[in-house]
Protein backbone atom coordinates (compact mmCIF):
# COMPACT_ATOMS: atom_id res chain seq x y z
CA UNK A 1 22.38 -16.86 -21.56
CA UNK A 2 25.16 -14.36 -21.24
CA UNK A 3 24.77 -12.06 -18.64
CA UNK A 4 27.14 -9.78 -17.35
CA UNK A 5 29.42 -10.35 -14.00
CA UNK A 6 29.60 -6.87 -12.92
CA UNK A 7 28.10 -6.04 -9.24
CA UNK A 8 26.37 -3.15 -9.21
CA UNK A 9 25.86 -3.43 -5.59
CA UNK A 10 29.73 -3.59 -5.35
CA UNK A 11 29.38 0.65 -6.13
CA UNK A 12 26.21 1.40 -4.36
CA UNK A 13 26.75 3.97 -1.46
CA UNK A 14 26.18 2.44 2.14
CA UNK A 15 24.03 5.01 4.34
CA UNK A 16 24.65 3.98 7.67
CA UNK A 17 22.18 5.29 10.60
CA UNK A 18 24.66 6.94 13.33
CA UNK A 19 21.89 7.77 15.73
CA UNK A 20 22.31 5.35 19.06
CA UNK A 21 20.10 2.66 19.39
CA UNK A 22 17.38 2.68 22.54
CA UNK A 23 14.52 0.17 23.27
CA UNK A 24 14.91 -1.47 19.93
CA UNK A 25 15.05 1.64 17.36
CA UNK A 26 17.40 4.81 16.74
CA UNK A 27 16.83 7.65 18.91
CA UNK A 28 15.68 10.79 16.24
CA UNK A 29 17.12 13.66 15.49
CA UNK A 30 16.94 17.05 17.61
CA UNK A 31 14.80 18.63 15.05
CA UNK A 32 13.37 15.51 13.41
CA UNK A 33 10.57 16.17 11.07
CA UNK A 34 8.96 12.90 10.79
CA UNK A 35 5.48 13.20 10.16
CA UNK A 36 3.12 12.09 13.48
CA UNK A 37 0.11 10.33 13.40
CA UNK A 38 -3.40 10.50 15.35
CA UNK A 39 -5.56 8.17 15.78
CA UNK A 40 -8.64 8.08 14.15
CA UNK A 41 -10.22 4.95 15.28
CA UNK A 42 -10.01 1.46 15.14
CA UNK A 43 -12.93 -1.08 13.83
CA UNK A 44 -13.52 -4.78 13.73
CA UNK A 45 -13.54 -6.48 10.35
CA UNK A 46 -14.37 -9.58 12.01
CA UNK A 47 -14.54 -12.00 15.02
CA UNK A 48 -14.99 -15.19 12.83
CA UNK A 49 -11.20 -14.90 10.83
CA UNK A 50 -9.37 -17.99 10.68
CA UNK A 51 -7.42 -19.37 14.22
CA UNK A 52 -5.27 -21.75 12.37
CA UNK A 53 -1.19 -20.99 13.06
CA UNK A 54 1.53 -21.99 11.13
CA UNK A 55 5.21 -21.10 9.87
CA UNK A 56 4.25 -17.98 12.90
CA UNK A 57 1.37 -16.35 11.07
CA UNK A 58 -1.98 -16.71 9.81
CA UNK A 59 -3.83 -17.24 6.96
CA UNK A 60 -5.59 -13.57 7.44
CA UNK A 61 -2.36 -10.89 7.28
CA UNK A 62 0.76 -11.99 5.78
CA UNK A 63 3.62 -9.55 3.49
CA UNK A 64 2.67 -10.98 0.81
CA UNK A 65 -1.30 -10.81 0.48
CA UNK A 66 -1.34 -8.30 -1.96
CA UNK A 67 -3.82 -6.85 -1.63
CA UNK A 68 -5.17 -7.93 1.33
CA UNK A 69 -6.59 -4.53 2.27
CA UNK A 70 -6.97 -1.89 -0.98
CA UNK A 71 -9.46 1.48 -1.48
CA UNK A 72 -10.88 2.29 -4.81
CA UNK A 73 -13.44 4.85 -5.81
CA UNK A 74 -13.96 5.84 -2.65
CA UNK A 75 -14.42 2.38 -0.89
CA UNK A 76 -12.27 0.41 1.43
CA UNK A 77 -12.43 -3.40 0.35
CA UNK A 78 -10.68 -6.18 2.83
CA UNK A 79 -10.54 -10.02 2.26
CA UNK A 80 -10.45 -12.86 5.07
CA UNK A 81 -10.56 -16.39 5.57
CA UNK A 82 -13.37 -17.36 8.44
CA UNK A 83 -13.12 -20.03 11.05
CA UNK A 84 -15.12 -22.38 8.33
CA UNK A 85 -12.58 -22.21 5.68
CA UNK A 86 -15.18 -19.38 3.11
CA UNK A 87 -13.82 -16.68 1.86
CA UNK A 88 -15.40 -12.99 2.85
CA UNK A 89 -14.57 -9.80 1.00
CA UNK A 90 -15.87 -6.81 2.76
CA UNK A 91 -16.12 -3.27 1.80
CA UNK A 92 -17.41 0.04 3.50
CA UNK A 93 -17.69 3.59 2.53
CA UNK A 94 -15.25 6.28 3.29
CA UNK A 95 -14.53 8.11 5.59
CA UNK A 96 -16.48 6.18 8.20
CA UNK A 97 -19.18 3.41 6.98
CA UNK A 98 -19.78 0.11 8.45
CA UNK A 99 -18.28 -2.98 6.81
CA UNK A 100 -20.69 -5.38 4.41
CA UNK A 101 -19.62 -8.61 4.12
CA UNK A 102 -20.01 -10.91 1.48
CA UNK A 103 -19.15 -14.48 2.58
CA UNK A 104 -18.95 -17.03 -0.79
CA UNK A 105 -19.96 -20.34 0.45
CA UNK A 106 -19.36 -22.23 -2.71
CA UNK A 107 -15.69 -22.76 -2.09
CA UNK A 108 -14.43 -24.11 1.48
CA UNK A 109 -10.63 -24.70 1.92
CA UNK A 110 -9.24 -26.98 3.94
CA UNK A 111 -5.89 -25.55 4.42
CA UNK A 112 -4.35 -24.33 7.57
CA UNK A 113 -1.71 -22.57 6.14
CA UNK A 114 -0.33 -19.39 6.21
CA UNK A 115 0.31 -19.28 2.46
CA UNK A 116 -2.86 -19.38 1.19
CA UNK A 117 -3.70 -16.30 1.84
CA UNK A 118 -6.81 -14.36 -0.28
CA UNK A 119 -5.83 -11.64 -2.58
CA UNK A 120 -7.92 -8.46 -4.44
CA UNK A 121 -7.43 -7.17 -7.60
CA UNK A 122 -9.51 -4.23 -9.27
CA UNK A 123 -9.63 -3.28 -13.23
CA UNK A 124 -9.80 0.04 -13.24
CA UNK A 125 -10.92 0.14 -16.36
CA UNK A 126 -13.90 -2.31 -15.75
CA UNK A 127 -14.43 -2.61 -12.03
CA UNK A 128 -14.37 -5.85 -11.77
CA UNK A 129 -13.10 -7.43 -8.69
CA UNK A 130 -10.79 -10.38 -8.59
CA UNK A 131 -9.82 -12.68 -6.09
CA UNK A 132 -6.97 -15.24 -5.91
CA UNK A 133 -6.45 -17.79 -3.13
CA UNK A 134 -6.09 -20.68 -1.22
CA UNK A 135 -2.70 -22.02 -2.80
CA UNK A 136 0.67 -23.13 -2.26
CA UNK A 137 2.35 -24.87 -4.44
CA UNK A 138 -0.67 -26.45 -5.78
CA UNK A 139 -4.12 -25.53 -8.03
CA UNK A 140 -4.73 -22.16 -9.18
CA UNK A 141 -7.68 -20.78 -7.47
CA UNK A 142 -9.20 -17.55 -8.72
CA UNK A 143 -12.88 -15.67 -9.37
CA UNK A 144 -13.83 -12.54 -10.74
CA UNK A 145 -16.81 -10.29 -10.07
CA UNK A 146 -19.19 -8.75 -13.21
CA UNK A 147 -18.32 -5.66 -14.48
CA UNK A 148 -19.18 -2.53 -12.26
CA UNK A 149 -18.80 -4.22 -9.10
CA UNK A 150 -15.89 -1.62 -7.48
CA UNK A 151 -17.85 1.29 -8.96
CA UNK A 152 -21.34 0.52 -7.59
CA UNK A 153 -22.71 -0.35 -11.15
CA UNK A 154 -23.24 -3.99 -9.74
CA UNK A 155 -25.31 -5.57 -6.99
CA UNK A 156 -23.13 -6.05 -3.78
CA UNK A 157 -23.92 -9.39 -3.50
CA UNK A 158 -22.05 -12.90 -3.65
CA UNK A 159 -24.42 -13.65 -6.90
CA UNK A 160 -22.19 -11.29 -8.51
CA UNK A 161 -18.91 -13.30 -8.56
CA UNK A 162 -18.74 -16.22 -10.94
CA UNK A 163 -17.46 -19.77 -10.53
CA UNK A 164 -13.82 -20.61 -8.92
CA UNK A 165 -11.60 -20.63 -12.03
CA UNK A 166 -8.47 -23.39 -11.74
CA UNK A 167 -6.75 -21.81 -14.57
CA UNK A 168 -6.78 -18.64 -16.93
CA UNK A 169 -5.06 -17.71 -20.35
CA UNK A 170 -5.50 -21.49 -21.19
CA UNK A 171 -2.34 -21.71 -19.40
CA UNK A 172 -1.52 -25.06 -17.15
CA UNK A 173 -1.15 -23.78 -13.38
CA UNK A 174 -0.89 -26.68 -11.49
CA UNK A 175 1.77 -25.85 -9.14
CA UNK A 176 1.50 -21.91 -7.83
CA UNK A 177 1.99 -19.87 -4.89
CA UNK A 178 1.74 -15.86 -3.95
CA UNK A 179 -0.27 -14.20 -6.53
CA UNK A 180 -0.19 -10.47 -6.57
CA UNK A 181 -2.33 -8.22 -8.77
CA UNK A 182 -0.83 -4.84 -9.62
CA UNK A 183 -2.22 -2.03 -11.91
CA UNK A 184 -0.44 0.25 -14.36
CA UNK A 185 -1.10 4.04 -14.64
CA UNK A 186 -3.69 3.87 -17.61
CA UNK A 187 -5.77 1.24 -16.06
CA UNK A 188 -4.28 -2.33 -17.34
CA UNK A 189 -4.72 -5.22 -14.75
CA UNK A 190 -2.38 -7.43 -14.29
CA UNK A 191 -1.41 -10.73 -12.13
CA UNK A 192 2.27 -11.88 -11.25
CA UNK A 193 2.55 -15.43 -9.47
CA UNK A 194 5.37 -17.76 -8.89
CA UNK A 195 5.33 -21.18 -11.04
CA UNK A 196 7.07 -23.91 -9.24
CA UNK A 197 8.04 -24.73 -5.44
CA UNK A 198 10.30 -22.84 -2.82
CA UNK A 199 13.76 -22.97 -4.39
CA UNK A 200 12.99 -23.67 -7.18
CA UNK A 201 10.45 -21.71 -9.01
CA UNK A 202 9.71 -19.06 -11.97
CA UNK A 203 7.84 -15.46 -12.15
CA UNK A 204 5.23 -15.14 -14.68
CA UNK A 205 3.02 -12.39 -15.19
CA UNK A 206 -0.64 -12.69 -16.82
CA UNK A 207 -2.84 -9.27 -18.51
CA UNK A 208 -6.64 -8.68 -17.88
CA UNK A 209 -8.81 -7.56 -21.06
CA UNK A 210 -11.82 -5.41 -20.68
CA UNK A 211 -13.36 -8.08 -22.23
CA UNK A 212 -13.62 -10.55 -19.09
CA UNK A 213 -10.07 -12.37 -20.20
CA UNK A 214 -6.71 -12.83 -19.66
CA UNK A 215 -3.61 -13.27 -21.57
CA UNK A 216 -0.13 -14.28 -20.55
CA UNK A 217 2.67 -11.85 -20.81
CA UNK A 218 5.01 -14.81 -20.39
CA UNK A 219 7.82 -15.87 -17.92
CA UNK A 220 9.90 -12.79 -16.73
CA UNK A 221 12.09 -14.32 -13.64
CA UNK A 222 13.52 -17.42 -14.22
CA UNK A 223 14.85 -20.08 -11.27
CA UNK A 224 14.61 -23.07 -12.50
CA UNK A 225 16.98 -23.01 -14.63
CA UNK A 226 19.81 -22.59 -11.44
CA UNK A 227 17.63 -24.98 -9.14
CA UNK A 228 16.84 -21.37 -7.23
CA UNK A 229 13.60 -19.44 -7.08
CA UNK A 230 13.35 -15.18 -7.07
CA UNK A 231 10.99 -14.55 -3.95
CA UNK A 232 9.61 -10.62 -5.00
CA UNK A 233 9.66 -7.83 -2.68
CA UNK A 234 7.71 -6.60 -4.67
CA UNK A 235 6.28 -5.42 -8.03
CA UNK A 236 4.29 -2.73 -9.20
CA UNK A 237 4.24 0.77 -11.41
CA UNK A 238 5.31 4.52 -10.81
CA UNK A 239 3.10 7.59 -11.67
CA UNK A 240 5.49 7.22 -14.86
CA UNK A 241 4.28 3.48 -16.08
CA UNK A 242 7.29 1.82 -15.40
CA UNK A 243 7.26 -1.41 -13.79
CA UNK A 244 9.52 -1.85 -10.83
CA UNK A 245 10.35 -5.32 -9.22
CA UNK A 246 12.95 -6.26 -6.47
CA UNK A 247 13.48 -9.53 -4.91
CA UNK A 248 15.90 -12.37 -2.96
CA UNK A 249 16.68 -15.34 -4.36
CA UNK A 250 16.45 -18.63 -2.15
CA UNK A 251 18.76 -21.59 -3.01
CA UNK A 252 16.75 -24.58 -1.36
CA UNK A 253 13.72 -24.32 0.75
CA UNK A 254 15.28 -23.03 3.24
CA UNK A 255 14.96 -19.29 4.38
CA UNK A 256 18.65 -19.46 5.12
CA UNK A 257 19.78 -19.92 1.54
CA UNK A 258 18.43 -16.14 0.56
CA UNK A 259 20.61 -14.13 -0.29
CA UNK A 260 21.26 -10.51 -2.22
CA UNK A 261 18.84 -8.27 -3.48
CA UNK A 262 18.18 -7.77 -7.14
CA UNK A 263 16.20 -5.27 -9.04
CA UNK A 264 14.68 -4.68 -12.85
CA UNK A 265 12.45 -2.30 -14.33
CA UNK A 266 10.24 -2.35 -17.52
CA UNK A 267 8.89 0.43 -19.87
CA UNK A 268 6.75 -2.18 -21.52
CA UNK A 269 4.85 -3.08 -18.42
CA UNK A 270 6.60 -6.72 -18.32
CA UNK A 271 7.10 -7.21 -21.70
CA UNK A 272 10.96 -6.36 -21.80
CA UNK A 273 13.26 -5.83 -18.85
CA UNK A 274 16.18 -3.83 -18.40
CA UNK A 275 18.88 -3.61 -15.23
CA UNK A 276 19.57 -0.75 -12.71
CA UNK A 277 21.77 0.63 -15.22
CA UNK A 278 19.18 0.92 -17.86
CA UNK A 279 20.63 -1.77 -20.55
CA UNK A 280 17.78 -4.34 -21.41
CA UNK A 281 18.40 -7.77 -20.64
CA UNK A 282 16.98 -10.72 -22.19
CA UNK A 283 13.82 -12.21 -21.19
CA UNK A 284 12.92 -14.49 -18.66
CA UNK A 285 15.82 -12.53 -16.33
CA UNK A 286 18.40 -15.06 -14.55
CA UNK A 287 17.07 -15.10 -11.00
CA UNK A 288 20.21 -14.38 -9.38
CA UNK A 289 22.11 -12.99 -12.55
CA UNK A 290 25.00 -10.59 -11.01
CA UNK A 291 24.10 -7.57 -13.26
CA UNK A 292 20.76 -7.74 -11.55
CA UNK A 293 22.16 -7.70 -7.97
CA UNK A 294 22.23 -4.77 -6.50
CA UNK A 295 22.91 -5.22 -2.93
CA UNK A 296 25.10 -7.79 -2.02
CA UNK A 297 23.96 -10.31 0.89
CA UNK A 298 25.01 -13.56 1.70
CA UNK A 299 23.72 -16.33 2.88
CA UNK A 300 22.84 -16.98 6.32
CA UNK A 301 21.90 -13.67 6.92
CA UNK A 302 18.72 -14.62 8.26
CA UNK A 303 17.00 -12.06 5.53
CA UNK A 304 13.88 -12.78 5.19
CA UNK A 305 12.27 -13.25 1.60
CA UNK A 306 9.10 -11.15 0.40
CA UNK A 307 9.17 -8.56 2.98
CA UNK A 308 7.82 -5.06 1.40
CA UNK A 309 8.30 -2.44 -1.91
CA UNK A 310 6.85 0.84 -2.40
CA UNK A 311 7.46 3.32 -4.94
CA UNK A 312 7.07 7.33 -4.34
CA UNK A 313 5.92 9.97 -6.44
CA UNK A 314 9.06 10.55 -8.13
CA UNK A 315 10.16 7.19 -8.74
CA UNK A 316 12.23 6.19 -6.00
CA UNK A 317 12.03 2.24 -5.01
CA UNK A 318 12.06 1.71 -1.44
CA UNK A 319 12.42 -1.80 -0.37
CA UNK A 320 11.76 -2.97 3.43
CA UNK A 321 14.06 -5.72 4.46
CA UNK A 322 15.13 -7.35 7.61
CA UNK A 323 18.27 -9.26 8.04
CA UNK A 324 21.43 -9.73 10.41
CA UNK A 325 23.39 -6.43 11.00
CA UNK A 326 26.73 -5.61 9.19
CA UNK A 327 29.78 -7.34 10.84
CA UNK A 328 27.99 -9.99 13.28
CA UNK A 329 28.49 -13.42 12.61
CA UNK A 330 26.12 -15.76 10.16
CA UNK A 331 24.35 -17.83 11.52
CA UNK A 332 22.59 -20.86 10.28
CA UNK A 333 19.88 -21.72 11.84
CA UNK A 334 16.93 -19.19 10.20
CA UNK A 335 15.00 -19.21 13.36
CA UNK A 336 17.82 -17.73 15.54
CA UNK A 337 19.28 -15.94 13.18
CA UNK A 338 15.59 -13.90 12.99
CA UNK A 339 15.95 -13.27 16.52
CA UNK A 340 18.89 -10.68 15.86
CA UNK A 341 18.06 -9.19 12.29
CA UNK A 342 16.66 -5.90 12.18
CA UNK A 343 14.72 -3.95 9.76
CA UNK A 344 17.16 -2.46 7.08
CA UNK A 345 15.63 0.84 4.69
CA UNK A 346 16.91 0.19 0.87
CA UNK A 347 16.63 2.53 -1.86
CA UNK A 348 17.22 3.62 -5.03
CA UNK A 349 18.06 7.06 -6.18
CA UNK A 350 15.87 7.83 -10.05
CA UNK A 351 18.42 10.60 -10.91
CA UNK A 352 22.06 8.48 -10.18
CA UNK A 353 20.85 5.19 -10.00
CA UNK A 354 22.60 4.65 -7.17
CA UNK A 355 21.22 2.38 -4.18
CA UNK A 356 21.49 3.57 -0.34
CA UNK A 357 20.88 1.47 2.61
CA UNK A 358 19.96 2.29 6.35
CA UNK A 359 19.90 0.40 9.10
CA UNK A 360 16.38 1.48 11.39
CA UNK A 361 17.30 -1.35 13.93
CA UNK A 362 14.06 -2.45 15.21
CA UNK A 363 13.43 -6.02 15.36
CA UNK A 364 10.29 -8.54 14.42
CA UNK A 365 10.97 -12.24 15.12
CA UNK A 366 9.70 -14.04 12.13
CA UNK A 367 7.17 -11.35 11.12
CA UNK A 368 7.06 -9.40 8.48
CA UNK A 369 6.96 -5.22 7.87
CA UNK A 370 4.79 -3.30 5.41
CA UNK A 371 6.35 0.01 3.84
CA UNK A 372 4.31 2.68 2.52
CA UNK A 373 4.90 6.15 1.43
CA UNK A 374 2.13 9.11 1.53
CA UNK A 375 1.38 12.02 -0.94
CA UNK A 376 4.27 14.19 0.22
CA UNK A 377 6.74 11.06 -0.29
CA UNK A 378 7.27 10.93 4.14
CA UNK A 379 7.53 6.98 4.84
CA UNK A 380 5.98 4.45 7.16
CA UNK A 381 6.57 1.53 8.45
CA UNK A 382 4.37 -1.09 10.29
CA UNK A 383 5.86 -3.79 12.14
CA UNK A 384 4.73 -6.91 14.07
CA UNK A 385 7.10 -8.84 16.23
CA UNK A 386 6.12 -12.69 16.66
CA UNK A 387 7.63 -12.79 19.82
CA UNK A 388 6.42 -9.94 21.61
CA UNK A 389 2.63 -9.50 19.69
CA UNK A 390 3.78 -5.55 19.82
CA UNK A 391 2.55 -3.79 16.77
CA UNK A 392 4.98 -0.54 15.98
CA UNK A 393 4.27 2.41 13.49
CA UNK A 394 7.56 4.23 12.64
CA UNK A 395 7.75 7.31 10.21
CA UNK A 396 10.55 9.19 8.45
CA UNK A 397 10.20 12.57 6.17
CA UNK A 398 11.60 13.21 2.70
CA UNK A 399 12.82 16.43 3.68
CA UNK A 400 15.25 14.65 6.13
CA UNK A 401 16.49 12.10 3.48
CA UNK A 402 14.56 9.94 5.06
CA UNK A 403 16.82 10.01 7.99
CA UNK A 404 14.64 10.70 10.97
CA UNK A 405 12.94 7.64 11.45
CA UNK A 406 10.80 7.86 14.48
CA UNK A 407 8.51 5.22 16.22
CA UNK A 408 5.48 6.90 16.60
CA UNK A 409 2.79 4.53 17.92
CA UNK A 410 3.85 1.04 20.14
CA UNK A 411 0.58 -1.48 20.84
CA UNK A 412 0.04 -3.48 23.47
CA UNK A 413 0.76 -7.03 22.74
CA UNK A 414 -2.18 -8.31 21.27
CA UNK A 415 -1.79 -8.32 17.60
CA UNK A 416 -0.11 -11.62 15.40
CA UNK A 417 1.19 -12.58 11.91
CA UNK A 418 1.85 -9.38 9.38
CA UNK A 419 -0.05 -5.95 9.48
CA UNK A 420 -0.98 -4.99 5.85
CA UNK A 421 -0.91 -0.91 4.62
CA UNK A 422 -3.65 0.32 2.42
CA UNK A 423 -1.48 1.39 0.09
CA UNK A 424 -3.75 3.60 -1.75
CA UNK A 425 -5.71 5.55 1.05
CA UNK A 426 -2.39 6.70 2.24
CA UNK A 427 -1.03 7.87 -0.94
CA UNK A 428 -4.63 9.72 -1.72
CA UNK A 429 -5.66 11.28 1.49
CA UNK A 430 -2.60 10.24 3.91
CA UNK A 431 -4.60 8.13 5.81
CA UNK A 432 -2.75 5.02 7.37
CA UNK A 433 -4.95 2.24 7.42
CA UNK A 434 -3.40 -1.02 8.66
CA UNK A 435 -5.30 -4.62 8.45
CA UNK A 436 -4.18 -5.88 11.48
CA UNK A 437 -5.23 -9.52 12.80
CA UNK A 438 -5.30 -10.09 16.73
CA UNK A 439 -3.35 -12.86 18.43
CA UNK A 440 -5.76 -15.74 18.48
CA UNK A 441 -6.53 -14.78 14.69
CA UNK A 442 -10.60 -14.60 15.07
CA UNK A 443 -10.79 -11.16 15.54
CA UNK A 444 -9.06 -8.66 12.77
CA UNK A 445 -8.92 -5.07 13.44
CA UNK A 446 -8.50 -2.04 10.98
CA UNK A 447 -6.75 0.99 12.61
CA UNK A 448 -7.20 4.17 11.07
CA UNK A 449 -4.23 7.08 11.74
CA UNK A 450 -4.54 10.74 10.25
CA UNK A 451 -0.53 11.66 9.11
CA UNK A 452 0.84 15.40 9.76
């Protein structure tokens, strides 16, 4: 495939945060006007969740359990692993209900790890709830609810999910990791998930029918082909319909082979794909094709793959990344090199097209971030740090330019692995609610902030 060579991240303007840098993060502005937040109250999803560590985290909270925390019609629905290896999927009714729990004791993993994390999807056009779990680079796992379920048409009940499914579309799936459901504006569910093994791997994305089935959209990142694999910062649609997707690519399996950041959009919702600059490219995209890049970041970095993507009303991409800062040495161990990088603010400007960076400075060990914007388009970050167990809100306004980023909440340290935003509540009613495992992993909280 002929792509072209041309960098766009060689003409993206740097944004560079001049504030000084005190206790880990930038002091604020004199006059900063980054929104605050109250607490509202914190409750216990469980004291059963899963205890089992590895690569730092859990199986309960990682960056890439989407969702692993999500609010429809007016309910908040959370997933988690318990200490015997069943999956539970809890909801409760806003503003304040209790949690039900629905634990589905037909299917019992194994697994201790980290990756195979539980994720919901919810038609809105059906309300069924899906799950996908339990899998790295092995058997799809996956069951769906009836119809009605999400919109209290349905019995909340375990009777009303049907049988583990190892495959869907008639499509082969032996081999998959990190599923992610996202919806589009007019209701169409959909499910992206990474074929293949870590460096070297392919996107594909699969469509939900009203009709209980799915269909598959086809292959729209391709690795394999250059023995690399695209790890996604994200994916998902603006208030427009487009589809917005950033990632890294990794070179081998090792986290210190990622490198750049790379973006593509599509007005088809996956169907065709076209480059920052608007010019469609041919489908399945070259993983690390240069007129995709744009950010440049080598390897060694320590940048850490599949950190966080939101996009705001107007259709501004923000991407949450953390990696080395500008002009310090590479280093190549991952694990050390984590110990230095900072969390890094990247976005994309709808009107120019042009891509900004800032440097926020705070740091996280191996953990992960979650970015998330409200209904005014102010910004929030929450951030774990494996070394510490401190759990850190930070905020920044749009009015500022996103320029006054201000921590606004430090934990104790108490809390482990990677707090996940409910993406929706906040955008509907500016409520931050974070899913938030403890260290220890049994017991997961859910912290509830009001934004102003």
């Amino acid at each position: 495939m002929k792509r072209s060579n041309r960098a766009v991240g060689a003409a993206a303007s740097i944004v560079l945060a001049t504030a000084a840098t005190v206790a880990g993060g930038p002091v604020p502005p004199a006059a900063a006007a980054a929104p605050t937040v109250s607490h509202l109250g914190t409750s216990t999803l469980t004291t059963t969740g899963r205890t089992a560590v590895s690569y730092s985290g859990l199986m309960n909270g990682e960056s890439f359990q989407q969702d692993g925390i999500v609010t429809a019609n007016g309910w908040q629905y959370a997933a988690f692993w318990d200490e015997s290896g069943y999956v539970n999927l809890s909801r409760r009714q806003l503003p304040s209900g209790g949690w039900q729990n629905l634990r589905l004791t037909d299917y019992r993993t194994t697994s201790t790890d980290s990756h195979n994390v539980i994720c919901i999807g919810i038609s809105p056009r059906d309300g069924t709830v899906h799950l996908a779990f339990d899998m790295h680079s092995n058997q799809f796992k996956y069951r769906r609810s009836v119809a009605g379920l999400a919109t209290n048409a349905a019995a909340w009940a375990a009777g009303s999910f049907g049988a583990v499914q190892n495959s869907i579309a008639g499509t082969a799936m032996p081999t998959v990791t990190y599923p992610q459901f996202l919806a589009a504006p007019d209701g169409t569910l959909q499910l992206a998930i990474r074929t293949g093994v870590s460096g070297n791997g392919d996107e594909v994305l699969y469509e939900y029918t009203t009709n209980g089935t799915w269909t598959y959209v086809g292959e729209f990142i391709d690795g394999t082909s250059y023995d690399n694999n695209a790890y996604l910062f994200g994916i998902e649609y603006d208030r427009e319909g487009l589809l917005h997707a950033t990632w890294t690519v990794r070179e081998t399996s090792n986290g210190s082979s990622n490198h750049d950041l790379y973006y593509a959009y599509s007005r088809d919702k996956g169907r065709t794909w076209r480059d920052n600059a608007g010019t469609v490219q041919a489908r399945p995209l070259a993983s690390n094709a240069a007129g995709l890049r744009v950010w440049p970041n080598s390897q060694n970095r320590g940048l850490m793959n599949q950190e966080s993507q939101v996009v705001d009303s107007t259709g501004v991409v923000h991407v949450l990344q953390s990696h080395l800062p500008a002009n310090t040495p590479s280093v190549t161990d991952f694990n050390t090199a984590r110990n230095s990088a900072v969390l890094v603010h990247y976005w994309r400007d709808k009107a120019s097209k042009v891509w900004n960076q800032r440097y926020l400075g705070w740091t996280e060990g191996l953990s992960r971030g979650d970015i998330a914007v409200d209904a005014r388009d102010n910004l929030y970050v929450v951030s774990g740090h494996s070394g510490t167990n401190v759990l850190q809100i930070a905020t920044a306004s749009k009015a500022s330019g996103w320029s006054d980023w201000t921590v606004r909440n430090r934990s104790g340290a108490q809390y482990m692995s990677d707090p996940l935003i409910d993406h929706a509540l906040l955008v509907s009613q500016n409520i931050l609610s974070v899913y938030c495992p403890r260290v220890g992993g049994s017991r997961i909280d859910v912290q509830n902030w009001s934004t102003a």
